[in-house]
C-alpha atoms as a PDB file:
ATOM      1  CA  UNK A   1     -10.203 -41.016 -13.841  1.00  0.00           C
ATOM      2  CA  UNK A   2     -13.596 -40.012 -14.656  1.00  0.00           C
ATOM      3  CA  UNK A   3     -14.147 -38.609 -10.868  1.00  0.00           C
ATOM      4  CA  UNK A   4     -10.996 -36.763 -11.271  1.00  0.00           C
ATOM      5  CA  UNK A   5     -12.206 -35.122 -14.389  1.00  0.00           C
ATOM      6  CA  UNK A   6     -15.566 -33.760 -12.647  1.00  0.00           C
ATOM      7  CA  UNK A   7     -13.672 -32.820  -9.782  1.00  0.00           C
ATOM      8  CA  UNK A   8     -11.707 -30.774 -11.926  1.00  0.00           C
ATOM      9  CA  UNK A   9     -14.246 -28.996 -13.845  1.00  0.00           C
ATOM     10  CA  UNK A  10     -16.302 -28.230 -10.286  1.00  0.00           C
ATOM     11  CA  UNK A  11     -13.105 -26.882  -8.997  1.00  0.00           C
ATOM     12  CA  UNK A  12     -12.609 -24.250 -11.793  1.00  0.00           C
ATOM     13  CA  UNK A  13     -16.411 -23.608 -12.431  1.00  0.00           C
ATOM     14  CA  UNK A  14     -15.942 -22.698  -7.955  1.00  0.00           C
ATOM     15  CA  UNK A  15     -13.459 -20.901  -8.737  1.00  0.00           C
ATOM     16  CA  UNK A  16     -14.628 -18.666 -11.933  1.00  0.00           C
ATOM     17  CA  UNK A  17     -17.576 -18.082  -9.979  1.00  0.00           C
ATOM     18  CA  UNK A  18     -15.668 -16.591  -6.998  1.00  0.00           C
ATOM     19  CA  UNK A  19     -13.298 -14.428  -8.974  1.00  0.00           C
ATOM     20  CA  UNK A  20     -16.452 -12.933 -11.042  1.00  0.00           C
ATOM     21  CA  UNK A  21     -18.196 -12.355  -7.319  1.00  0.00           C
ATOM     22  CA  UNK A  22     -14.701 -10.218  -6.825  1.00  0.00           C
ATOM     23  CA  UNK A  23     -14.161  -8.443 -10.176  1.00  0.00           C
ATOM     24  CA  UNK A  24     -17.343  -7.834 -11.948  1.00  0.00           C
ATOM     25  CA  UNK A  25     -18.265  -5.103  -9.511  1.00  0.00           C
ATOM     26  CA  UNK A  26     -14.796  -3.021 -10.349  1.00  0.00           C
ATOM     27  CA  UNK A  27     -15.114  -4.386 -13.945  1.00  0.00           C
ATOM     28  CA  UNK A  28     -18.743  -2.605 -13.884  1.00  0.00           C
ATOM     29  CA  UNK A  29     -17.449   0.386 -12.341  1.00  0.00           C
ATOM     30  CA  UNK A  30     -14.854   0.976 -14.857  1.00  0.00           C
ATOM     31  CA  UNK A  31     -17.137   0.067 -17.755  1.00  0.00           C
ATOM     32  CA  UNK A  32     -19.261   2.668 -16.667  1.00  0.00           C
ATOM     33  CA  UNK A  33     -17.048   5.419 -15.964  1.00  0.00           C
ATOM     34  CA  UNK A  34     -16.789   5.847 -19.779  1.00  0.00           C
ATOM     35  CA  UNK A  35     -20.774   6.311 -19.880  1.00  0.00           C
ATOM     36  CA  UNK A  36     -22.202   8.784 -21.677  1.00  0.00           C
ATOM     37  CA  UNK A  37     -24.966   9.296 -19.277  1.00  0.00           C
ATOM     38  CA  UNK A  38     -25.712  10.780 -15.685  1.00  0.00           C
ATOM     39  CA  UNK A  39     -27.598   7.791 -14.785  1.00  0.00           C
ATOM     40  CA  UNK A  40     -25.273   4.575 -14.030  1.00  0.00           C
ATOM     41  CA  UNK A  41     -28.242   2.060 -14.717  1.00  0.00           C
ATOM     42  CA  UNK A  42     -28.390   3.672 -18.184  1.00  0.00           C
ATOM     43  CA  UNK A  43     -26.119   2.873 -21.200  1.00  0.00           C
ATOM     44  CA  UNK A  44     -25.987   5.818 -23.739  1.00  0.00           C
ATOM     45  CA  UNK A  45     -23.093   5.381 -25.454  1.00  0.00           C
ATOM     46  CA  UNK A  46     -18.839   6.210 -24.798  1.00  0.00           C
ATOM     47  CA  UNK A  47     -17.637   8.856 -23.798  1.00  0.00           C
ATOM     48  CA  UNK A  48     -14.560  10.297 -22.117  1.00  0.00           C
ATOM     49  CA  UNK A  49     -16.203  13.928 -20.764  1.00  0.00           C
ATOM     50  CA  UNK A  50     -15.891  12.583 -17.175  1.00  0.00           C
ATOM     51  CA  UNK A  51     -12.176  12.168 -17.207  1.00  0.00           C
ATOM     52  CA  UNK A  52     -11.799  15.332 -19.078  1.00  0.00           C
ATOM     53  CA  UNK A  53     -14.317  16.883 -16.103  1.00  0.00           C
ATOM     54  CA  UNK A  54     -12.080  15.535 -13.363  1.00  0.00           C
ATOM     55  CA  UNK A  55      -8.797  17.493 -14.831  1.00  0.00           C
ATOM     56  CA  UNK A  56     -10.431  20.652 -14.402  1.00  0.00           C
ATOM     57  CA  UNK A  57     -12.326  20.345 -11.286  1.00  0.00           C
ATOM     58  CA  UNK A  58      -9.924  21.990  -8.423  1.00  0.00           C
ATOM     59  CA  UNK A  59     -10.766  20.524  -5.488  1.00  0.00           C
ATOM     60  CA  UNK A  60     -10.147  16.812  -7.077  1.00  0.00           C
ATOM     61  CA  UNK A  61      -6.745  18.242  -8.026  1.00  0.00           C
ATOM     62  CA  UNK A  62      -5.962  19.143  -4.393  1.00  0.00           C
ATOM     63  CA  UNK A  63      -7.398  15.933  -2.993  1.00  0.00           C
ATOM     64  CA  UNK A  64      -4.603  14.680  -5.385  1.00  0.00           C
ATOM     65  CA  UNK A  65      -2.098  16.504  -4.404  1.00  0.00           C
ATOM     66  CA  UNK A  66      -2.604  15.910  -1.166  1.00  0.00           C
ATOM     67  CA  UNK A  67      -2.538  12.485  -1.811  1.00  0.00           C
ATOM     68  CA  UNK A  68       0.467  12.367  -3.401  1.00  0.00           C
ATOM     69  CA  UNK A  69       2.306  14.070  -0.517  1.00  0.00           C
ATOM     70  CA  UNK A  70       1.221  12.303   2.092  1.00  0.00           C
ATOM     71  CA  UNK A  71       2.100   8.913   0.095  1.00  0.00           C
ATOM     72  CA  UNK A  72       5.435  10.426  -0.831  1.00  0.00           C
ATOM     73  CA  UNK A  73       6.570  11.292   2.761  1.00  0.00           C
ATOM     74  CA  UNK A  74       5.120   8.615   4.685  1.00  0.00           C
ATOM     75  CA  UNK A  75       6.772   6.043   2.343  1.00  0.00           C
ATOM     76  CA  UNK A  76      10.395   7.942   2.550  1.00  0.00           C
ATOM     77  CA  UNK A  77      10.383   7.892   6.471  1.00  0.00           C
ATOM     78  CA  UNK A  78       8.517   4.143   6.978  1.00  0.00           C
ATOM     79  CA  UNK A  79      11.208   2.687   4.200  1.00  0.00           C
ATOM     80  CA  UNK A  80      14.165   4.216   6.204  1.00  0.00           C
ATOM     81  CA  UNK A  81      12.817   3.256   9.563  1.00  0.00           C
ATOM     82  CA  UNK A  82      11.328  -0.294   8.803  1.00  0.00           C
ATOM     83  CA  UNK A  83      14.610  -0.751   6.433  1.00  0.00           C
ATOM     84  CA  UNK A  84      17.268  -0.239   9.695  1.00  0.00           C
ATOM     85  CA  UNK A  85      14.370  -2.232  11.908  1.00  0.00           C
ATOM     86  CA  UNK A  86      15.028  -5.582   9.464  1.00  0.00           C
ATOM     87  CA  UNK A  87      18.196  -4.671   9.558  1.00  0.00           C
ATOM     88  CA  UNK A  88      18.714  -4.678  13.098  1.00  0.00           C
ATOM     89  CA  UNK A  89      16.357  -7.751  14.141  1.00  0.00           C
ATOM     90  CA  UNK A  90      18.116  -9.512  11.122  1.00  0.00           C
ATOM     91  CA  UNK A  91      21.461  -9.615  12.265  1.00  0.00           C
ATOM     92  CA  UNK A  92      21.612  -8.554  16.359  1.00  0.00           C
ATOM     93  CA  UNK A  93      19.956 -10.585  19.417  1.00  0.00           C
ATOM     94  CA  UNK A  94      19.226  -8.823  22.232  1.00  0.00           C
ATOM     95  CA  UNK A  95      16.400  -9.317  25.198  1.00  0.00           C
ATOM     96  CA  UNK A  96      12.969  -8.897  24.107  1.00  0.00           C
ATOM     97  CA  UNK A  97      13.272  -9.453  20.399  1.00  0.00           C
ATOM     98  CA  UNK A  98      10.611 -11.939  20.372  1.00  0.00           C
ATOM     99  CA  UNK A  99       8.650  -9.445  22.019  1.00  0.00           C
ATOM    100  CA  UNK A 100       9.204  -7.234  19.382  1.00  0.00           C
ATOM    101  CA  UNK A 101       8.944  -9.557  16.811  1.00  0.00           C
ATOM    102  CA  UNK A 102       5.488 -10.053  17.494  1.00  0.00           C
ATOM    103  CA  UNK A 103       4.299  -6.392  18.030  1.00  0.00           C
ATOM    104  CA  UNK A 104       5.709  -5.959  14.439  1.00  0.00           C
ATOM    105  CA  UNK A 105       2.447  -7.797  13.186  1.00  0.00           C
ATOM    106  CA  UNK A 106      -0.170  -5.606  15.479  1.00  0.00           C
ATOM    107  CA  UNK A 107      -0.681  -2.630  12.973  1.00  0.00           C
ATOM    108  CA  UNK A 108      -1.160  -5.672  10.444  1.00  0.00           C
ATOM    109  CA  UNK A 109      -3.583  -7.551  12.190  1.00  0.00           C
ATOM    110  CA  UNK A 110      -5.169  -4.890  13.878  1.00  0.00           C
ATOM    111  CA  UNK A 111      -8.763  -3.246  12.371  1.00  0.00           C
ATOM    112  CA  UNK A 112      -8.231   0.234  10.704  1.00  0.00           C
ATOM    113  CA  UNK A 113     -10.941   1.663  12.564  1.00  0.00           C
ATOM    114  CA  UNK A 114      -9.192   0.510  15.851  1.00  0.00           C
ATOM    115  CA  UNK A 115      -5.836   2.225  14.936  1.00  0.00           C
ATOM    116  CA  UNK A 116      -7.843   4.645  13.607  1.00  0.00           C
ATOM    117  CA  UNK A 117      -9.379   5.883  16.858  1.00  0.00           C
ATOM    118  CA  UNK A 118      -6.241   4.842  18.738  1.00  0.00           C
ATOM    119  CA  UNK A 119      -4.140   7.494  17.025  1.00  0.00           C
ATOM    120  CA  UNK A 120      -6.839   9.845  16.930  1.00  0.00           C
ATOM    121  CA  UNK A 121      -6.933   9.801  21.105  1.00  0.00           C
ATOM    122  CA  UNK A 122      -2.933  10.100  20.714  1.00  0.00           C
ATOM    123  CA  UNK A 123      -2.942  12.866  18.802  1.00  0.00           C
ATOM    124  CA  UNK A 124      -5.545  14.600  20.805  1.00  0.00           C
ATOM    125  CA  UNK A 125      -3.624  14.209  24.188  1.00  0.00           C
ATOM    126  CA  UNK A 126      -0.388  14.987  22.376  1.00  0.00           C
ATOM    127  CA  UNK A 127      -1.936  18.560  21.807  1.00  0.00           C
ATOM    128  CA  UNK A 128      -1.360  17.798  17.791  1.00  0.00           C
ATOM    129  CA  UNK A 129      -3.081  20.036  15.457  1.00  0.00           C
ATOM    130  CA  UNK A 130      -4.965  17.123  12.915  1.00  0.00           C
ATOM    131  CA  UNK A 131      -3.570  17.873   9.357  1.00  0.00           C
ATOM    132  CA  UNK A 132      -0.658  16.916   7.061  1.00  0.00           C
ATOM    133  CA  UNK A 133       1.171  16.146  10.071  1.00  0.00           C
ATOM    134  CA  UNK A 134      -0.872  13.741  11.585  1.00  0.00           C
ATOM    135  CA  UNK A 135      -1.741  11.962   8.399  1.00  0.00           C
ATOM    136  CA  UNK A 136       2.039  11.700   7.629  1.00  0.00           C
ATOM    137  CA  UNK A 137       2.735  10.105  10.958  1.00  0.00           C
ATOM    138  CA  UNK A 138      -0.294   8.040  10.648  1.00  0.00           C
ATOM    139  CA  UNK A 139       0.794   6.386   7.240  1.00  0.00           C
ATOM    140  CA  UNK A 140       4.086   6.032   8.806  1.00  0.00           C
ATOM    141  CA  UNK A 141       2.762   3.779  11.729  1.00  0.00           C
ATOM    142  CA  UNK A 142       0.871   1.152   9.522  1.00  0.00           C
ATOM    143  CA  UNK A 143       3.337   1.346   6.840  1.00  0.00           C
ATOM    144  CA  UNK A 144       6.209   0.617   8.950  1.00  0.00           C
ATOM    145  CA  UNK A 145       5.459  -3.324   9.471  1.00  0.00           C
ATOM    146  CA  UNK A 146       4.608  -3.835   6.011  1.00  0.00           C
ATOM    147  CA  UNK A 147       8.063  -2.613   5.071  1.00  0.00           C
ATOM    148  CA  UNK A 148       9.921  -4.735   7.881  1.00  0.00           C
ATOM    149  CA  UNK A 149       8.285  -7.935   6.642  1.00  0.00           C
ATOM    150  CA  UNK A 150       9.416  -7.802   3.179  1.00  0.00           C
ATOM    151  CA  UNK A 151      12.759  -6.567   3.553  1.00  0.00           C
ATOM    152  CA  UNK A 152      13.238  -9.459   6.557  1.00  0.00           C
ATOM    153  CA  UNK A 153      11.506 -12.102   4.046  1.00  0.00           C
ATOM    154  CA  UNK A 154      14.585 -10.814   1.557  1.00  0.00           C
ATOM    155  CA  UNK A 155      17.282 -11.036   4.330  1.00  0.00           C
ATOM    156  CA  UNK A 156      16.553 -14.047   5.179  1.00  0.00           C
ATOM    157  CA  UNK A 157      18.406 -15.655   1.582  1.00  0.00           C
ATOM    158  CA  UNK A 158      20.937 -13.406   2.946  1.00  0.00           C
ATOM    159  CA  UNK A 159      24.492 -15.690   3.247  1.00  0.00           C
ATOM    160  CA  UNK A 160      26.062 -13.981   5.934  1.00  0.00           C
ATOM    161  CA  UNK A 161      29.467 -15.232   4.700  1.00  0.00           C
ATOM    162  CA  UNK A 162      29.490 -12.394   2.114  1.00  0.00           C
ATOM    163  CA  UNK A 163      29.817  -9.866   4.699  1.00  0.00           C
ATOM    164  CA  UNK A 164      32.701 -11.773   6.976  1.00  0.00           C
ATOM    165  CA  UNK A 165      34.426 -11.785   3.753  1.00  0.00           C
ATOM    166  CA  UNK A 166      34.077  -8.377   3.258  1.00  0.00           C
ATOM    167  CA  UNK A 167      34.893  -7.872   6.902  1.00  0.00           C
ATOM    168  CA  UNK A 168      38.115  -9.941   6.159  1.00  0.00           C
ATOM    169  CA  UNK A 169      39.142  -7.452   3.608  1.00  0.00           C
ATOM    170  CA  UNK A 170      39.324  -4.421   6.250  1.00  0.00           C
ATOM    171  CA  UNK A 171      35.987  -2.827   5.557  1.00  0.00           C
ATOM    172  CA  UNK A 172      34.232  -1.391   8.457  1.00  0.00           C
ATOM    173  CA  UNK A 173      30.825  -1.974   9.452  1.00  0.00           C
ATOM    174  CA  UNK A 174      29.449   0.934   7.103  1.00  0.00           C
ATOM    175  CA  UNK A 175      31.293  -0.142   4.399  1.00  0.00           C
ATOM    176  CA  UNK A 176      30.331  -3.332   4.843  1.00  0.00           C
ATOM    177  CA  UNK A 177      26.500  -2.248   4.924  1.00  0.00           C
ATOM    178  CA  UNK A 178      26.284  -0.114   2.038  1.00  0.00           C
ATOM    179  CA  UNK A 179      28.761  -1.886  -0.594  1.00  0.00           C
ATOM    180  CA  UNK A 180      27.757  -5.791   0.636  1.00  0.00           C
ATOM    181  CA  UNK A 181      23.922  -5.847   2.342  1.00  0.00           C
ATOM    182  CA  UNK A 182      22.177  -3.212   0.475  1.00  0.00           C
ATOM    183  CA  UNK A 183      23.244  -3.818  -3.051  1.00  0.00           C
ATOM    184  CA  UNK A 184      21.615  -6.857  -2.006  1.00  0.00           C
ATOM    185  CA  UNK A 185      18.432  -6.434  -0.098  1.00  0.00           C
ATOM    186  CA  UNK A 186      17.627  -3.314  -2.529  1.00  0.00           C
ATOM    187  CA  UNK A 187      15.058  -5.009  -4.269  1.00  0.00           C
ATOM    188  CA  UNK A 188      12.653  -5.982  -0.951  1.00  0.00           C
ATOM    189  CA  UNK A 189      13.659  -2.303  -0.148  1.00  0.00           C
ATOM    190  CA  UNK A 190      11.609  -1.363  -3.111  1.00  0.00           C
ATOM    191  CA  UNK A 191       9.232  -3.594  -3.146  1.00  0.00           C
ATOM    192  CA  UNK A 192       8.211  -2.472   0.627  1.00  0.00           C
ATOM    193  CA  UNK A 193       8.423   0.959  -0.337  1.00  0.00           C
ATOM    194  CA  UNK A 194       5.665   0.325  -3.381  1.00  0.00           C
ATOM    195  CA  UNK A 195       3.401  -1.539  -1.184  1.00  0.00           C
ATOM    196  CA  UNK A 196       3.923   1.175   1.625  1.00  0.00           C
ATOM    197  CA  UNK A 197       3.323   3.888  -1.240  1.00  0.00           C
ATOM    198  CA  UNK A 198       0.049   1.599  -2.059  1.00  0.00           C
ATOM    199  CA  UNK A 199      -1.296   1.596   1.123  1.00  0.00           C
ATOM    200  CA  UNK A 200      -1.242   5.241   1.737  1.00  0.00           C
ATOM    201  CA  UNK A 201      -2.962   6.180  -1.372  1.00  0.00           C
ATOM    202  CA  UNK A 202      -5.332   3.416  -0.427  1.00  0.00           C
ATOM    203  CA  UNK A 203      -6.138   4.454   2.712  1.00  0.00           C
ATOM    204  CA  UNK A 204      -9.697   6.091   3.978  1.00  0.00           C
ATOM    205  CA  UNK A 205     -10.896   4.670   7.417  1.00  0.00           C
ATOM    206  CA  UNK A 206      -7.718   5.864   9.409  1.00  0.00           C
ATOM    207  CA  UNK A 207      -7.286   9.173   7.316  1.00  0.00           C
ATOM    208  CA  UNK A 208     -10.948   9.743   8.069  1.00  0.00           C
ATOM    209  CA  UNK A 209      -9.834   9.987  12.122  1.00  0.00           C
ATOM    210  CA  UNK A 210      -6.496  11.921  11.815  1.00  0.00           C
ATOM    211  CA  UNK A 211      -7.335  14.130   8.654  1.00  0.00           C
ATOM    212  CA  UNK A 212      -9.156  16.986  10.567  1.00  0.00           C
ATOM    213  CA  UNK A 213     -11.603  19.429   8.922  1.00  0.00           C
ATOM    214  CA  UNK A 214      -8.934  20.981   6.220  1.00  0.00           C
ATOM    215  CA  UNK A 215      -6.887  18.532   4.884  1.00  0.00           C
ATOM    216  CA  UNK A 216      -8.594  16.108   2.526  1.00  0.00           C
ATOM    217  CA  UNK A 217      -7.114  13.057   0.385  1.00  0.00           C
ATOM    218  CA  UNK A 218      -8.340  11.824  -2.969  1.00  0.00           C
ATOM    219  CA  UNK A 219     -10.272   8.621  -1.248  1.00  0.00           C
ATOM    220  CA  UNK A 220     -11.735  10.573   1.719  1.00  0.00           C
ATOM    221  CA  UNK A 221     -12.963  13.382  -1.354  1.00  0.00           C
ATOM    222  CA  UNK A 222     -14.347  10.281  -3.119  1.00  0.00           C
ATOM    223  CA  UNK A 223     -15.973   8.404   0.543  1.00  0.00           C
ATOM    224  CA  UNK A 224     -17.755  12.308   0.437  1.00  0.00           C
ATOM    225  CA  UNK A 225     -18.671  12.434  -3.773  1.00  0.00           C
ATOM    226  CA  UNK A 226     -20.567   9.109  -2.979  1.00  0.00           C
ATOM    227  CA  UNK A 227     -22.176   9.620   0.029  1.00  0.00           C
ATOM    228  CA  UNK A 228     -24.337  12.299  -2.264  1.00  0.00           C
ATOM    229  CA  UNK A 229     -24.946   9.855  -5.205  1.00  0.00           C
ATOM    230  CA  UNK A 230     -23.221   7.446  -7.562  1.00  0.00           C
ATOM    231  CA  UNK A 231     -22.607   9.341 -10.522  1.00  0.00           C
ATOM    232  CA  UNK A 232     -20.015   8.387 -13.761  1.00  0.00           C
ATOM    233  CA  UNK A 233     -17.495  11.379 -12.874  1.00  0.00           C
ATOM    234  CA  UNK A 234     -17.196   9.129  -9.678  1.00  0.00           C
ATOM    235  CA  UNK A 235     -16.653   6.102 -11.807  1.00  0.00           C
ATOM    236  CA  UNK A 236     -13.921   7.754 -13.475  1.00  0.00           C
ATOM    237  CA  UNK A 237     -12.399   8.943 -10.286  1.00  0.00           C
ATOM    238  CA  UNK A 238     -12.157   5.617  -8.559  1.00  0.00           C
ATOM    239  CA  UNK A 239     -10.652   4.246 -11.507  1.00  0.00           C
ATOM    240  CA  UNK A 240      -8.161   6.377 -11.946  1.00  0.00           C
ATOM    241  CA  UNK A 241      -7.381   5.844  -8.321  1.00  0.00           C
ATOM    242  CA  UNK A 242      -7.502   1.697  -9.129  1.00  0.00           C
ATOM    243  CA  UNK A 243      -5.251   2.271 -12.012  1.00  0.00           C
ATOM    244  CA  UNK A 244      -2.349   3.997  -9.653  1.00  0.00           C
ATOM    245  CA  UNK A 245      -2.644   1.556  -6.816  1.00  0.00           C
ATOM    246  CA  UNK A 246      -2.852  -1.483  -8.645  1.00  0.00           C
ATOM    247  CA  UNK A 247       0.100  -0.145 -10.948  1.00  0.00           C
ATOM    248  CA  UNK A 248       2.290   0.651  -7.787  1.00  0.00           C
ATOM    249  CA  UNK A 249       1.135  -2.805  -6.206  1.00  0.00           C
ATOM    250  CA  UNK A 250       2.173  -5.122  -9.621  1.00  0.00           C
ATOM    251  CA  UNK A 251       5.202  -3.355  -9.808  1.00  0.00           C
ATOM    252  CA  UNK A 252       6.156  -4.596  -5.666  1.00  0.00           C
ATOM    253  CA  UNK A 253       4.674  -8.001  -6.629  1.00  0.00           C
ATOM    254  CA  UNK A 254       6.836  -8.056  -9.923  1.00  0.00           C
ATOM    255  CA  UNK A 255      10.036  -7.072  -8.113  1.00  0.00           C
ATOM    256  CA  UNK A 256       9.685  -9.428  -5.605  1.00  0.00           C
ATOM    257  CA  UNK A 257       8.837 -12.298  -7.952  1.00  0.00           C
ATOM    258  CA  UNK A 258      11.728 -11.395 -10.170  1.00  0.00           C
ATOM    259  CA  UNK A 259      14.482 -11.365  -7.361  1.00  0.00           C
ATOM    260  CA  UNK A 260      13.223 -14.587  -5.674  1.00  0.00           C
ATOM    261  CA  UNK A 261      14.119 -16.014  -8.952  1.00  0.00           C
ATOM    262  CA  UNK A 262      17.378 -15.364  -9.089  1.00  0.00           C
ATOM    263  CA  UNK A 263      17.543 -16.161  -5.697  1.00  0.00           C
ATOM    264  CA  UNK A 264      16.897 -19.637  -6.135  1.00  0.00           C
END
């Protein structure tokens, strides 16, 4: 009993100790974006100047907006695609599915800087001028897998026996799809479309490759503030981007979560 109870307090002390090695650098980071100083290693007092400063600086603004569009597009077309993929390996068998199965998880398990240069060499030989275009497609391809692997883990509590009844009842295939299967598997739909959205705002070591010379996204603009110095308007501009991605990524986590509830 007595072992137990030391066991249990070195367990949590191990594991406060590894989630403060995690957090307190982001925790510091945010602290200090509100510092009323240009020095980080100097407290002088709250402030809110460097948020105000990042509304009006221009070029922020377009890293934004670029951003924004790239996320936006990328997650439309790798939700539609990787939605009818699940789909389709869900419900049909056909030769080299297995195959496929496990090329899903390469984008996954591959490193970024890999893919990176990969798609860069693609591009290059494809005669592709690097831009929006290239950074749209290149969201696409690592976004894809995420997408099939949540909307498959949400198919699979699927009971098939709701659409032969439906079939039963003279609906076609289509009708079948759209009034039976995707009221159903809408939630993983969304949740793979957050995390896909999350992952392209995310995103710097393969937007680095395929971004070219005048296109730039809020992290790359952020990867070049910092390579000049650490300052507090940089604080405030990684949190900012912290805030959207960990909004967009509780939001998946809570749909998910919710619907495997009322699953079970």
């Amino acid at each position: 009993m007595k072992i137990n109870k030391v066991g249990k307090h070195v367990l949590s002390t191990y594991s406060f100790l590894i989630y403060l090695f995690l957090y307190a650098p982001i925790i510091i980071l945010v602290v200090y974006s509100f510092n009323n100083s240009q020095v980080n290693a100097v407290w002088k007092g709250f402030t809110l100047k460097w948020y105000s400063a990042l509304a009006q600086d221009g070029d922020i603004l377009t890293a934004l907006k670029n951003s924004l569009t790239i996320a936006f597009m990328s997650t439309i077309i790798s939700t539609f695609i990787g939605t009818l993929a699940a789909v389709g390996m869900y419900k049909y068998k056909f030769k080299g599915k297995t195959v496929l199965d496990g090329l899903l998880y390469v984008p996954i398990i591959i490193p970024e800087i890999v893919m990176g240069i990969s798609l860069l060499v693609f591009f290059s030989q494809a005669k592709m001028t690097l831009g929006l275009v290239t950074l749209v497609l290149a969201h696409v391809t690592f976004s894809i897998s995420y997408v099939v692997v949540v909307v498959r883990a949400r198919l699979n509590g699927f009971d098939r026996s709701l659409e032969d009844a439906a079939m039963d009842l003279y609906a076609n295939e289509f009708q079948t799809f759209s009034k039976v299967t995707l009221p159903i598997i809408a939630p993983g739909i969304a949740a793979g479309a957050l995390m896909a959205l999350t992952l392209s705002l995310d995103d710097v070591i393969i937007s680095f490759f395929v971004s070219g010379a005048s296109y730039e996204t809020l992290p790359l603009k952020i990867y070049s503030m910092v390579r000049v110095g650490v300052t507090p308007e940089i604080n405030a501009l990684s949190t900012v981007m912290i805030v959207i991605t960990l909004s967009f990524a509780i939001v998946s986590e809570f749909i998910q979560l919710k619907f495997s509830k009322n699953k079970i």
